[in-house]
Protein backbone atom coordinates (compact mmCIF):
# COMPACT_ATOMS: atom_id res chain seq x y z
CA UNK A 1 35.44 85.06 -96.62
CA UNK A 2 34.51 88.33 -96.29
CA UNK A 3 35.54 91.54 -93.61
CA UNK A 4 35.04 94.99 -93.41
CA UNK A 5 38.23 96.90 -92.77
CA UNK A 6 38.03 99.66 -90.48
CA UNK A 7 36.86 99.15 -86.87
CA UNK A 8 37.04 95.39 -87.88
CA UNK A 9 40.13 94.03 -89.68
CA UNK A 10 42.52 97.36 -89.24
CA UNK A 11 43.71 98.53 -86.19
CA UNK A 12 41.96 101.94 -84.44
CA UNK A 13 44.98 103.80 -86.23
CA UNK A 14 44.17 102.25 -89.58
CA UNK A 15 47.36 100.02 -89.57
CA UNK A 16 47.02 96.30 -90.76
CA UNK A 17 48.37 94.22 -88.04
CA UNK A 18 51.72 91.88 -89.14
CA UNK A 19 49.00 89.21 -87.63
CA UNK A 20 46.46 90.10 -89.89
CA UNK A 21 48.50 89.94 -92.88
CA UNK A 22 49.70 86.36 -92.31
CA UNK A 23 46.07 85.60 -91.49
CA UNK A 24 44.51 86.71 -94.63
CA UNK A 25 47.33 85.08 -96.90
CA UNK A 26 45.96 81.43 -95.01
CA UNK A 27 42.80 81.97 -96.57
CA UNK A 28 44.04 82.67 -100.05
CA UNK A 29 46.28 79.89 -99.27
CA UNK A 30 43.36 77.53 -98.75
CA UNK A 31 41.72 77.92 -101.65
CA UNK A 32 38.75 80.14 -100.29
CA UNK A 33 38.43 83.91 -101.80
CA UNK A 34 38.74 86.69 -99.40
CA UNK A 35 37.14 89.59 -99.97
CA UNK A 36 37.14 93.15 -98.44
CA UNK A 37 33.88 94.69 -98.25
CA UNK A 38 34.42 98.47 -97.11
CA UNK A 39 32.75 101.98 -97.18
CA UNK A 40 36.19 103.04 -98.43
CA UNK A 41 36.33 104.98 -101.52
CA UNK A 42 39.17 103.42 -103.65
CA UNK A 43 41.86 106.07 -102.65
CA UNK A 44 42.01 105.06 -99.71
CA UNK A 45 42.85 101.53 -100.56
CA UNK A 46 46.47 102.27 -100.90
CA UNK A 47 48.17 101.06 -97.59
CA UNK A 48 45.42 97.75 -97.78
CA UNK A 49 46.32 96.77 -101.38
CA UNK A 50 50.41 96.81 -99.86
CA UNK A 51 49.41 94.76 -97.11
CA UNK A 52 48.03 92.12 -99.08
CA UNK A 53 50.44 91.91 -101.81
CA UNK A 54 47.88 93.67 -104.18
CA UNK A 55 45.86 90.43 -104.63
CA UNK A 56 41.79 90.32 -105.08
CA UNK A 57 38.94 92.13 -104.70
CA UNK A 58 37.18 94.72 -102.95
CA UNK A 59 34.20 95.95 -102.46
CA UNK A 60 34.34 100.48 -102.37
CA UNK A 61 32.05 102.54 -100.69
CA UNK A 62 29.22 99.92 -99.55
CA UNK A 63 28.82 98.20 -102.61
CA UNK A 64 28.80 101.16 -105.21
CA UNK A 65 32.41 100.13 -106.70
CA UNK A 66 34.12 96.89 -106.87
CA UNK A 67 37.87 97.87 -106.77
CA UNK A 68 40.59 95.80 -108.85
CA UNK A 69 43.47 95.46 -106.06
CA UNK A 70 46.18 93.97 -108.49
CA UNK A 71 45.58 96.70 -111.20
CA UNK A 72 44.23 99.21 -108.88
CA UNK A 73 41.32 100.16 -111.16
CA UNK A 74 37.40 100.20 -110.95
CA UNK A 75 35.78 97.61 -112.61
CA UNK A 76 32.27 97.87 -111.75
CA UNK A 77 30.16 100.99 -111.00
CA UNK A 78 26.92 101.72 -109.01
CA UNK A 79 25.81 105.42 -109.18
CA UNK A 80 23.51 107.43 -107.95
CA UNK A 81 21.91 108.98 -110.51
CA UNK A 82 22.04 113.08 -111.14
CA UNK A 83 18.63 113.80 -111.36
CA UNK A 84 17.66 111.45 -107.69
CA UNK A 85 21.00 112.74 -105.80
CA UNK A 86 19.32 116.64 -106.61
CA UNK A 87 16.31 115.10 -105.35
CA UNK A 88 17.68 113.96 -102.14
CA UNK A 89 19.76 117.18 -101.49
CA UNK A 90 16.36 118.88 -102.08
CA UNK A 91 14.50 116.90 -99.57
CA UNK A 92 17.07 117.20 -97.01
CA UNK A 93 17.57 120.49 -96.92
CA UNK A 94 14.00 121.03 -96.40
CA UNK A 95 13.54 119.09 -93.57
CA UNK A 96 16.98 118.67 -91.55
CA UNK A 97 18.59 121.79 -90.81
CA UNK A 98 22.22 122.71 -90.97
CA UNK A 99 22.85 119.19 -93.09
CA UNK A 100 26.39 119.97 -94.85
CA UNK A 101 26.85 118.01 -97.97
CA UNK A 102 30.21 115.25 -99.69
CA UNK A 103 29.91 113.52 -102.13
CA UNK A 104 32.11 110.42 -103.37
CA UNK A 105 33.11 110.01 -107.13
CA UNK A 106 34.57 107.02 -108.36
CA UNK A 107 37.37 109.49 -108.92
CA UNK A 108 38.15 112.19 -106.63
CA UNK A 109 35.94 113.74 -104.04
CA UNK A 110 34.32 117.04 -103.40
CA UNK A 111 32.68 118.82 -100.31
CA UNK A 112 30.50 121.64 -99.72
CA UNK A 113 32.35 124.62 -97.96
CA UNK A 114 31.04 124.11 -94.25
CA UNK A 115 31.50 120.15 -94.23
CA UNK A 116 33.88 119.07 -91.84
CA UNK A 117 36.76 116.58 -92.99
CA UNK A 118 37.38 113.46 -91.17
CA UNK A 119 39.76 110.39 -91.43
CA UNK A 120 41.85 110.01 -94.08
CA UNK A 121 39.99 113.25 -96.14
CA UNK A 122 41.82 115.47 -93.57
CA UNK A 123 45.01 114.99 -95.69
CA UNK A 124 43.14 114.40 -99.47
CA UNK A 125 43.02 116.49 -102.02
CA UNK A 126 39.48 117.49 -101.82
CA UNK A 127 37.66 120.15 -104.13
CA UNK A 128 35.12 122.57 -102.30
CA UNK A 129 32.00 122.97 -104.80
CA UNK A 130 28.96 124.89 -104.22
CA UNK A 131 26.59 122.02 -105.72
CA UNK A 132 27.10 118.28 -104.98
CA UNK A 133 24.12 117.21 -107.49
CA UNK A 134 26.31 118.19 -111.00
CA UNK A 135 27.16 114.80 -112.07
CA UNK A 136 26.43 110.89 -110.85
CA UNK A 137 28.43 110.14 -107.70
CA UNK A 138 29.22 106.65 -105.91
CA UNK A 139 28.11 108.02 -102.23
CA UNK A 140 26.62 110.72 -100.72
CA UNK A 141 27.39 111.99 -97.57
CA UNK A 142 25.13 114.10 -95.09
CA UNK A 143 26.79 115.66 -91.76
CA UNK A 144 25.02 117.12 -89.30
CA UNK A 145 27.28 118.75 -85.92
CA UNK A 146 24.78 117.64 -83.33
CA UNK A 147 22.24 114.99 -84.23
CA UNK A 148 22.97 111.29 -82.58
CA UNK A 149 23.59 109.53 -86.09
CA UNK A 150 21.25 106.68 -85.13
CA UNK A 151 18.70 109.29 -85.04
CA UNK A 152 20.02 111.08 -87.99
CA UNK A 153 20.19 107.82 -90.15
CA UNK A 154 16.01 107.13 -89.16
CA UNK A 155 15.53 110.48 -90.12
CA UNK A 156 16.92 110.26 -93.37
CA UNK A 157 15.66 106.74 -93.95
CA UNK A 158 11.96 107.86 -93.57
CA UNK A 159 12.31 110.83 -95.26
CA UNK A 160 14.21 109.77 -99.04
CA UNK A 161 14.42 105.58 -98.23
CA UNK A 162 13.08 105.50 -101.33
CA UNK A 163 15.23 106.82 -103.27
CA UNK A 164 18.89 105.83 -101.91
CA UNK A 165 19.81 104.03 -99.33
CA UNK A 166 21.07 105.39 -95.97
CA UNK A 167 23.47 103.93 -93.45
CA UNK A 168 26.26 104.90 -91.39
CA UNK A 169 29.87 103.69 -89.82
CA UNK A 170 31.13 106.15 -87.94
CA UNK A 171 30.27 107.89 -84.61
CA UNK A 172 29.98 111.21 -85.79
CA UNK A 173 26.87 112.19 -87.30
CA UNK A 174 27.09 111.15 -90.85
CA UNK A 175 24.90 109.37 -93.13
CA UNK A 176 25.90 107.53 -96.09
CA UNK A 177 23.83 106.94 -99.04
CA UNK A 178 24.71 105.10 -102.56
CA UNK A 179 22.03 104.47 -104.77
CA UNK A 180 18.73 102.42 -104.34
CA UNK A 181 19.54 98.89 -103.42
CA UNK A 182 23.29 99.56 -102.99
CA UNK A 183 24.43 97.58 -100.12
CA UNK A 184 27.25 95.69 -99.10
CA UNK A 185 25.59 92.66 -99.62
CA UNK A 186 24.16 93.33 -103.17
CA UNK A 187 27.94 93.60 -104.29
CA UNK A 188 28.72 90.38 -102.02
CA UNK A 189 26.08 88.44 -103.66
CA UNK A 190 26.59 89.35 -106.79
CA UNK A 191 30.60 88.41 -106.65
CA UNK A 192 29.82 85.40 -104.64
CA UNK A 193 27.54 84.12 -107.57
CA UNK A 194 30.11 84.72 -109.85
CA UNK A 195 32.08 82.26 -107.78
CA UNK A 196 29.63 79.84 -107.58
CA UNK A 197 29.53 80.69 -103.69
CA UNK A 198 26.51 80.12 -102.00
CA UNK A 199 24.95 82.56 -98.99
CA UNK A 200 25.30 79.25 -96.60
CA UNK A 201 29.28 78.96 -97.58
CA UNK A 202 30.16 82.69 -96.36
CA UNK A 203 31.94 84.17 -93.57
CA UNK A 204 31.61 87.80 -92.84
CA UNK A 205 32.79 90.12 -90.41
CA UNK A 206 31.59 93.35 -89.42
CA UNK A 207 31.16 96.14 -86.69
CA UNK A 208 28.76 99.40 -88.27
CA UNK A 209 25.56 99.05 -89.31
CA UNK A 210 26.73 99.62 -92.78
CA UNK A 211 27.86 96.09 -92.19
CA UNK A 212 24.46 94.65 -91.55
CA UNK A 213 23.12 93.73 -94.88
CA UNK A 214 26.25 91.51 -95.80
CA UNK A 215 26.33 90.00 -91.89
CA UNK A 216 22.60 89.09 -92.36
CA UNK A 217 23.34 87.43 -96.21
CA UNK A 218 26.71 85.72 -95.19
CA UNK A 219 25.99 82.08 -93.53
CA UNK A 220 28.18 82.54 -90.46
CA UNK A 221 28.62 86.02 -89.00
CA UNK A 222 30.87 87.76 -87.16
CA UNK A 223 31.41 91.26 -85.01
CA UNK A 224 34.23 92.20 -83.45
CA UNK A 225 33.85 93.25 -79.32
CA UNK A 226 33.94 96.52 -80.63
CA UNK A 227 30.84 97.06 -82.75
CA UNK A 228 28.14 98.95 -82.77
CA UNK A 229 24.96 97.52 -80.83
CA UNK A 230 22.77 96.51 -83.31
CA UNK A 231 25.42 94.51 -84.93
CA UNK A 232 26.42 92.51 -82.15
CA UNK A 233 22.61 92.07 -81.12
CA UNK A 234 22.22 90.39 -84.89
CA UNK A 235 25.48 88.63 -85.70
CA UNK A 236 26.10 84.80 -84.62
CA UNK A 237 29.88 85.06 -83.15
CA UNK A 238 31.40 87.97 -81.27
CA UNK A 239 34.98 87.44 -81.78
CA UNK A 240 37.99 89.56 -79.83
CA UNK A 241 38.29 93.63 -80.35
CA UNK A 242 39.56 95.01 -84.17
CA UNK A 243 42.87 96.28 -81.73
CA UNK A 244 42.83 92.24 -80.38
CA UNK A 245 43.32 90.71 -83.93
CA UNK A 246 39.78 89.37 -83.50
CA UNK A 247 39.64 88.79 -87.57
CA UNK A 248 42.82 86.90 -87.79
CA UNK A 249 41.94 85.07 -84.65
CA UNK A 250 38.95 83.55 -86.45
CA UNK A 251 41.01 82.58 -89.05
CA UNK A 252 43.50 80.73 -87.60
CA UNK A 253 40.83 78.91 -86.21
CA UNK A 254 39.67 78.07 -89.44
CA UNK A 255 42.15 77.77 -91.80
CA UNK A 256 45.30 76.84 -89.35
């Protein structure tokens, strides 16, 4: 089984519910591997390893690290190369104005001066740089303060698709790109072989259309009420609100 966290499994305030908890310990219970597939970085995987008794995998920042939750290391690494992520910037700049730069490490995170923090990065430790494109990085983040980031993320898509690959889970308008291929679902598929899991076997839940790739490869999908459009237009269940305990509702269903 596989879920997203934020918007999906965690609460609006980013809490795990007491429900929750005692849902996703039924599924370990049962014999089936549970898996959280996030655009988290690993830092922010803290409060979520607690919560779960630091057991299992997850999947960081849409597929680009697999996360260790029991040693709280990286053990796998998908990076955007230097010489495409100065490529990228380049082509951005060019033809989206006022595009403010992040970019994601698999340590540690840095920002260009005029990029707005959000979330979580509001309290990090964050270094301001003046280039993003010095060394390989795990994601890169575009903001822009006024384009609708549907728009933003087509815009992107057509114009350096072929080099990364763009996709968003958040309101605001910010893209997020990890390297060519890098999706949730490439990481998913790849553990789930590992396993011996096949596509048909898989349960995933989801509510941003970073979630879309791994909703389409999983067997049975799921959104929560809350998700974005386009995922509840292309998953097979629409289960209760993240705020609702739709996740652990499913589960109890299941593995009761």
């Amino acid at each position: 089984m596989a879920t997203d966290l934020d918007g999906t499994a965690l609460r609006t305030d980013g809490t795990v519910s007491p429900r929750t908890v005692t849902a996703f310990g039924k599924v370990e219970e049962s014999g089936a591997v549970l898996v959280f597939v996030t655009g988290r970085p690993p830092r922010w995987m803290g409060e979520v390893a607690g919560a779960v008794r630091h057991h299992g995998l997850a999947i960081c920042a849409n597929g680009a690290l697999i996360y260790d939750l029991h040693t709280e290391r990286i053990v796998e690494s998908h990076l955007i190369a230097v010489d495409v992520l100065a490529e990228v910037v380049d082509q951005l700049r060019a033809n989206v104005s006022d595009l403010v730069f992040s970019v994601e490490y698999e340590v540690g995170f840095a920002h260009e001066s005029d990029f707005l923090l959000g979330g979580l990065d509001k309290q990090a430790r964050a270094v301001r740089v003046d280039s993003v494109t010095t060394r390989p990085c795990a994601k890169l983040l575009a903001l822009h303060p006024a384009m609708d980031v549907d728009e933003l993320q087509a815009t992107v898509h057509e114009l350096v698709g072929h080099l990364v690959t763009a996709t968003h889970s958040s309101r605001r308008g910010l893209i997020e790109m990890s390297a060519q291929g890098v999706t949730k679902a490439s990481a998913l598929a790849a553990l789930a072989a590992q396993h011996q899991i096949k596509p048909s076997e898989a349960i995933a839940f989801g509510d941003m259309p970073n979630d879309l790739p791994m909703l389409s490869w999983a067997g049975r999908s799921y959104a929560v009420a809350n998700a974005h459009p386009a995922v509840l237009a292309a998953v097979d269940h629409v289960t209760a609100a993240n705020d609702d305990d739709g996740v652990a509702q499913v589960i109890e269903r299941l593995y009761g």
